[in-house]
Protein backbone atom coordinates (compact mmCIF):
# COMPACT_ATOMS: atom_id res chain seq x y z
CA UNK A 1 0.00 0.00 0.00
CA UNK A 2 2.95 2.35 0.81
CA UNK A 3 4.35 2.39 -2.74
CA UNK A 4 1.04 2.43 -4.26
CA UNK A 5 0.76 5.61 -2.32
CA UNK A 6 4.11 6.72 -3.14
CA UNK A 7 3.22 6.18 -7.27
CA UNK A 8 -0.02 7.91 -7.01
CA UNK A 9 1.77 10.53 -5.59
CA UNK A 10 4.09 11.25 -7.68
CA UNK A 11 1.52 11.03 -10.85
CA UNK A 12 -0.85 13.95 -9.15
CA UNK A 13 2.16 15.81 -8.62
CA UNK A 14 2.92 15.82 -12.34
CA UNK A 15 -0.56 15.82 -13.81
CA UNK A 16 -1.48 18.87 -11.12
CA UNK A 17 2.26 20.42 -12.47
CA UNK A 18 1.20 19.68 -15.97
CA UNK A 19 -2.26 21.53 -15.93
CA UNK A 20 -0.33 24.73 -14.37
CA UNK A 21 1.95 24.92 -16.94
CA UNK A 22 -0.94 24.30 -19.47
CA UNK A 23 -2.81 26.93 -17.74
CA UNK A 24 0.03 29.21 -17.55
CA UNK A 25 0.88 28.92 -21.28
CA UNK A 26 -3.16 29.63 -21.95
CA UNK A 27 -3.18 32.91 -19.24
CA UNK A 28 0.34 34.40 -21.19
CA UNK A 29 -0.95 33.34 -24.95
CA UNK A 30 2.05 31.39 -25.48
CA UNK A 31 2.09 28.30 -28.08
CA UNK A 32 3.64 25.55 -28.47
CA UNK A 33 4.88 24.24 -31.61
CA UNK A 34 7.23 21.13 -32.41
CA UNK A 35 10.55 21.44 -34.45
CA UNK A 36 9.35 18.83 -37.46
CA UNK A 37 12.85 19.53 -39.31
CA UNK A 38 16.79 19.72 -38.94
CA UNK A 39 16.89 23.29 -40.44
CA UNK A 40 17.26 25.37 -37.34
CA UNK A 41 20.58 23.01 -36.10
CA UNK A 42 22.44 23.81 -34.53
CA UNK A 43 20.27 26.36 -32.03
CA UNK A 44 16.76 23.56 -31.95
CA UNK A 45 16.61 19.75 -33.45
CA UNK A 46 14.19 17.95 -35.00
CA UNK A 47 11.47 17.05 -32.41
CA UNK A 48 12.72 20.19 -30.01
CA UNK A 49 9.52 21.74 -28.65
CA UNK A 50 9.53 25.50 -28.79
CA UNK A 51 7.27 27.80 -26.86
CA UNK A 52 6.47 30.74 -28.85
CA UNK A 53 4.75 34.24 -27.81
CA UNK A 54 3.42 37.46 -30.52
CA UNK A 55 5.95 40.01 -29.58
CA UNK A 56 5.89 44.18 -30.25
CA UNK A 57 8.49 43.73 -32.94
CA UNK A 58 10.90 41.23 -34.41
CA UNK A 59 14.07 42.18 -35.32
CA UNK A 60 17.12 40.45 -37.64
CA UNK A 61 18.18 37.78 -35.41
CA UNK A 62 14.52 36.51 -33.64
CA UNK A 63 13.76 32.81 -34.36
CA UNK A 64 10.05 33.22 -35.39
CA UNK A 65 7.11 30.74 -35.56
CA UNK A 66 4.94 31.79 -38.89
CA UNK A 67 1.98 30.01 -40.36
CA UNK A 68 2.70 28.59 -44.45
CA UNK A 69 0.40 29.77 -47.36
CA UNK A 70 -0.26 25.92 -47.13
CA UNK A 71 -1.10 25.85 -43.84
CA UNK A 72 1.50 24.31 -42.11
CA UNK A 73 4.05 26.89 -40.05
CA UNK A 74 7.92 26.93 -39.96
CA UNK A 75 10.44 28.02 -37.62
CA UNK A 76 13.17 30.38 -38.51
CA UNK A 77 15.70 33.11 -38.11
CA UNK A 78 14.90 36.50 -39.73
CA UNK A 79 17.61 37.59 -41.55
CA UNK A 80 16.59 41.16 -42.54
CA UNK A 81 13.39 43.44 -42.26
CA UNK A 82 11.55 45.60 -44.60
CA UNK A 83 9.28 47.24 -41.93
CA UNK A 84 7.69 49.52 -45.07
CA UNK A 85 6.10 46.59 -46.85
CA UNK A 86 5.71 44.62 -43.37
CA UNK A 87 7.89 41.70 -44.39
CA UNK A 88 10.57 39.64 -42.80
CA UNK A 89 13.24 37.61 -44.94
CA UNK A 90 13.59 34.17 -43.01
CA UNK A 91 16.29 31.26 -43.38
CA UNK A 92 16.98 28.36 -41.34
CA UNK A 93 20.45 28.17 -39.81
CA UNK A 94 21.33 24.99 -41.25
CA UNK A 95 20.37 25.51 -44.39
CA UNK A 96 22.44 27.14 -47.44
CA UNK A 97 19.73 29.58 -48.60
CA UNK A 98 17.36 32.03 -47.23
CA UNK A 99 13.68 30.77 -47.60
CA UNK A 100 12.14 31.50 -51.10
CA UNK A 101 9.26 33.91 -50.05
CA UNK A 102 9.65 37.07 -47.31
CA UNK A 103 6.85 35.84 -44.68
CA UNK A 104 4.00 38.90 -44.00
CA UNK A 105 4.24 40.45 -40.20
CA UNK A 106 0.45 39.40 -40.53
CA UNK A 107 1.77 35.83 -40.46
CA UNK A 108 4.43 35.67 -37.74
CA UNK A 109 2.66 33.85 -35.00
CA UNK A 110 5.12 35.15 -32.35
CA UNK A 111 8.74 34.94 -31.36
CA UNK A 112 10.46 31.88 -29.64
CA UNK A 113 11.20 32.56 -25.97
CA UNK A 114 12.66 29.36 -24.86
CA UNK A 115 12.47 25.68 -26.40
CA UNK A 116 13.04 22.22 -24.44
CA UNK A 117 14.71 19.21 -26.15
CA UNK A 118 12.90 16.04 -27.73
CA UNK A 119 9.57 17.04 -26.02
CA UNK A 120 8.32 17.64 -29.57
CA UNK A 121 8.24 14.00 -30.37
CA UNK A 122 5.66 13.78 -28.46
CA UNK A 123 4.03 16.49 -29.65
CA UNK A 124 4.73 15.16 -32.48
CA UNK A 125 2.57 12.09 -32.63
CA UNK A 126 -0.02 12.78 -30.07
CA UNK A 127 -2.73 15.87 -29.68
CA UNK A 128 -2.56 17.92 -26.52
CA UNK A 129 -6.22 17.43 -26.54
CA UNK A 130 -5.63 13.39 -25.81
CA UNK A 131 -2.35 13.81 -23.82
CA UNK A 132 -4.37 15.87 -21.18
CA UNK A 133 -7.46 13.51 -21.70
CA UNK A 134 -5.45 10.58 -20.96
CA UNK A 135 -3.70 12.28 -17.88
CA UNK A 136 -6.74 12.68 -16.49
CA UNK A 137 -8.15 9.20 -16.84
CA UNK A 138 -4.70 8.10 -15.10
CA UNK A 139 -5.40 10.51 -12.56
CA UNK A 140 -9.03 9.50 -11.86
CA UNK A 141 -8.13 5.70 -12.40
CA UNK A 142 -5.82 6.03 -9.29
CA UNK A 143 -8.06 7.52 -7.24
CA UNK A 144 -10.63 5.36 -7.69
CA UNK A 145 -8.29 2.47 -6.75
CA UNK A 146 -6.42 4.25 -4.08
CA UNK A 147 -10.28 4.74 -2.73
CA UNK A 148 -11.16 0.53 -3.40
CA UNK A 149 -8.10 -0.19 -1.33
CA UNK A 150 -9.14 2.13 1.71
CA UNK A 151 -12.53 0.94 1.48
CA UNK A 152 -11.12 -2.76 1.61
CA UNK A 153 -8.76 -2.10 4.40
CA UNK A 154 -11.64 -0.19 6.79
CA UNK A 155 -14.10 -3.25 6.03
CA UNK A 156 -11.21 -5.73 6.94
CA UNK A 157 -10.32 -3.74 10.16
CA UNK A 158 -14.57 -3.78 10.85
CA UNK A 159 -14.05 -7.06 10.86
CA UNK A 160 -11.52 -8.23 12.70
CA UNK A 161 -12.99 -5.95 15.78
């Protein structure tokens, strides 16, 4: 019973640490987007996770987050900015070339403040949405035990009065 109560523990403390991040992300309208190629190396990898927040102005230098004509977004430097047509010229730092089309201040989605390493895998190849969803069914599933074992261990005490 002692470890049992040890694990569950330990799991509220990270699902109760999880939904205060989420909530804290949500309160200062940062995202969070996963690195999906090598282009950035050698400043984020390939499945990197990088928080990003819309900032007063980005300068030459800022690794943005923009949204693709497509769809899709991309994470870059800015290597120059014409502020007069509201454009910045973006390349990734590992690749040779800047990127083909200037990306529209309309479509920068914010600037990266900080990024942690390999978390975007999971990102990745599961939705927030079911990440949390699951969390919480861990999180219910052990209390529902946790409360099947205290039941069991009052009735056997009852008993053996």
């Amino acid at each position: 019973m002692r470890i049992f109560n040890i694990i569950y523990n330990i799991v509220s403390i990270v699902i109760v640490a999880v939904f205060v991040f989420t909530l804290g992300l949500k309160i200062t309208d940062t995202k969070v987007y996963a690195v999906a190629t090598p282009s950035m190396q050698d400043e984020l990898f390939e499945g990197d996770m990088v928080f990003v927040r819309a900032a007063g102005e980005y300068l030459e230098g800022d690794i943005i987050t923009a949204n693709l004509p497509s769809g899709g977004t991309f994470t870059h430097r800015i290597v120059s900015v014409d502020n007069e047509k509201k454009l910045v010229y973006t390349m990734g730092d590992n690749n040779s070339q800047p990127d083909p089309l200037p990306t529209a201040f309309d479509d920068i989605v914010g600037k990266v403040v900080f990024s942690v390493p390999m978390l975007g895998n999971l990102a990745l190849k599961f939705e927030p949405v079911s990440v949390m969803v699951v969390l919480a069914v861990v999180l219910v599933a052990l209390m529902a035990i946790r409360f099947i074992v205290y039941r069991l261990k009052n009735k056997k005490e009852a008993e053996a009065v």
